[in-house]
Protein backbone atom coordinates (compact mmCIF):
# COMPACT_ATOMS: atom_id res chain seq x y z
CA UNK A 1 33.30 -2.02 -15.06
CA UNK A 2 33.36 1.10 -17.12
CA UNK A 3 30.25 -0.23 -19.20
CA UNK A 4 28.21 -1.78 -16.51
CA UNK A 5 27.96 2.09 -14.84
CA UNK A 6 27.44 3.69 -18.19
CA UNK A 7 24.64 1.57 -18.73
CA UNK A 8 23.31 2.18 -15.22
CA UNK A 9 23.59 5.59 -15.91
CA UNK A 10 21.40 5.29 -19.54
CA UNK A 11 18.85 3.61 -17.85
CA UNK A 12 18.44 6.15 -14.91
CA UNK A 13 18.70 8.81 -17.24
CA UNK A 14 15.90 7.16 -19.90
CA UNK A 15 13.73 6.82 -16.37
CA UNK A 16 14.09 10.16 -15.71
CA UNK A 17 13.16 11.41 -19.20
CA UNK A 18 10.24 9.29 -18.81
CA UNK A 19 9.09 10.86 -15.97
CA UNK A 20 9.50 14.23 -17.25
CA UNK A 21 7.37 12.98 -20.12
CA UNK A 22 4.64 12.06 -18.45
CA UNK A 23 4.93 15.26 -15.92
CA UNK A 24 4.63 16.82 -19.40
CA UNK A 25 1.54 15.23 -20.50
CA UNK A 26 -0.03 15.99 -17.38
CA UNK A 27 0.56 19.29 -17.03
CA UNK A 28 -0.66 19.90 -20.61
CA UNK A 29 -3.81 18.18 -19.34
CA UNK A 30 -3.83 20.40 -16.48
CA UNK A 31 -3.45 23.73 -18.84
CA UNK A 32 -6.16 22.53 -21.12
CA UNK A 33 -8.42 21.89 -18.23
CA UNK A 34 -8.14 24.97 -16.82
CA UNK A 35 -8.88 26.77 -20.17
CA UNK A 36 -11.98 24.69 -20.59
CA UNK A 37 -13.14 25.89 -16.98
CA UNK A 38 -11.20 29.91 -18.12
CA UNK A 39 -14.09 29.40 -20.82
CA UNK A 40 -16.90 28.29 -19.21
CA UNK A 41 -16.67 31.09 -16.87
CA UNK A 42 -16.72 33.48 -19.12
CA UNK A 43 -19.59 32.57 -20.86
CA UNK A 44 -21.02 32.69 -17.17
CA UNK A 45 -19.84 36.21 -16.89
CA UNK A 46 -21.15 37.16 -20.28
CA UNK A 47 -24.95 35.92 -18.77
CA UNK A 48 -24.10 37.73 -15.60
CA UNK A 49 -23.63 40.69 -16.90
CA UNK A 50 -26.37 40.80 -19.78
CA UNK A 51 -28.85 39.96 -16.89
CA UNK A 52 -27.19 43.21 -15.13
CA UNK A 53 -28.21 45.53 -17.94
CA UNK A 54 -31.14 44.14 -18.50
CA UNK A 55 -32.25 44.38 -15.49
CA UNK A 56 -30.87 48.23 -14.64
CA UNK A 57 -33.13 48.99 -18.12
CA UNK A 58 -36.22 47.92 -16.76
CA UNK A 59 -35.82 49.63 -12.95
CA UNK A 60 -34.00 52.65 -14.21
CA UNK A 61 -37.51 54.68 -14.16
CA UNK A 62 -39.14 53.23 -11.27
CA UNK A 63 -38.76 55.06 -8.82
CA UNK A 64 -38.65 51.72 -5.90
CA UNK A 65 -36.00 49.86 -8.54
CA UNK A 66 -33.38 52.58 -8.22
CA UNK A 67 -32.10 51.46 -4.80
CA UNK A 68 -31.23 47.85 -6.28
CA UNK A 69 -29.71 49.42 -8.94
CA UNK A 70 -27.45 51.01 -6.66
CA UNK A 71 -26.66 48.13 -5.03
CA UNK A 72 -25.86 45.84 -7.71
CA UNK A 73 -23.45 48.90 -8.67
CA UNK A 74 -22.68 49.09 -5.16
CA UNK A 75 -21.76 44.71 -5.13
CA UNK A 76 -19.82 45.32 -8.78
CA UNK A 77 -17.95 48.13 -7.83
CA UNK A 78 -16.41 46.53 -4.72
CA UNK A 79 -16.01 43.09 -5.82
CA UNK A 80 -14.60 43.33 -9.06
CA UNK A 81 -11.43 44.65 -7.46
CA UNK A 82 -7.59 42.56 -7.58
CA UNK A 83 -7.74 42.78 -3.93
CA UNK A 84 -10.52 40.27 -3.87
CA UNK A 85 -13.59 41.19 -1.16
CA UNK A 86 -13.94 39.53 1.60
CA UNK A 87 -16.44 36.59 2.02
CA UNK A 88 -18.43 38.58 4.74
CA UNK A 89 -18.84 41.91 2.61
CA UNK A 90 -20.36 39.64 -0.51
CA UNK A 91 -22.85 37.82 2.07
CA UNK A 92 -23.43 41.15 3.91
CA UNK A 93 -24.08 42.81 0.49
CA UNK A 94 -25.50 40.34 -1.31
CA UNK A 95 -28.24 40.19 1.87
CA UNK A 96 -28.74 43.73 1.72
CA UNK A 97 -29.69 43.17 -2.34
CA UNK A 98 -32.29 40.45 -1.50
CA UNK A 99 -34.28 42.58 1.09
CA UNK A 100 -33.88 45.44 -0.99
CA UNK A 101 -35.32 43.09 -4.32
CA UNK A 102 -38.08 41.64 -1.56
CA UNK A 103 -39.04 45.34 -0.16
CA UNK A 104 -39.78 45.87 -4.10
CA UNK A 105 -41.27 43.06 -5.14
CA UNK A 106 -43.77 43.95 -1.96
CA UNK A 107 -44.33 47.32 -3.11
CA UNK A 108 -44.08 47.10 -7.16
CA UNK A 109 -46.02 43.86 -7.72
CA UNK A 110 -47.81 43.39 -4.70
CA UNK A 111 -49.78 47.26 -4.33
């Protein structure tokens, strides 16, 4: 009797190492997934933030170009923060950018 539950008891044990196995495996895939998506963001961020300078080089002396300048610094500066922004104050913002981008393009390119 002594052998029949001590071989019960392997094989539940040898199921539960399997499982934690596999658990294993998966959350390694999990890890290395999210590193793969870590590193494509970043590479986002680096083109996000080269188009950023470029951009503030060519408005900084025009005169209509300062004001978007301002608010991309405006968009950065509050979004950037641990706190996380709100999804109205990016919209709201990000709104405010495009009219202010449009009132230029109107005024630089069109007169």
């Amino acid at each position: 009797m002594d052998f029949t539950r001590q071989k019960k008891d392997y094989i539940r044990i040898d199921r539960e190492i399997e499982q934690l196995k596999q658990k294993e495996e998966e959350l390694k895939y999990t890890i290395e997934e999210n590193v793969r998506k870590m590193e494509r963001n970043k590479a986002d961020k680096t083109f996000a933030i080269e188009c950023y300078f470029l951009i503030k080089m060519k408005l900084k002396d025009l005169e209509a170009g300062k004001n978007i300048i301002h608010q991309l610094e405006y968009i950065h500066a509050n979004s950037s923060n641990p706190g996380n922004p709100s999804l109205t104050f990016i919209e709201k913002e990000t709104d405010k950018l495009l009219n202010l981008t449009v009132d230029f393009v109107d005024e630089y390119v069109y007169n």
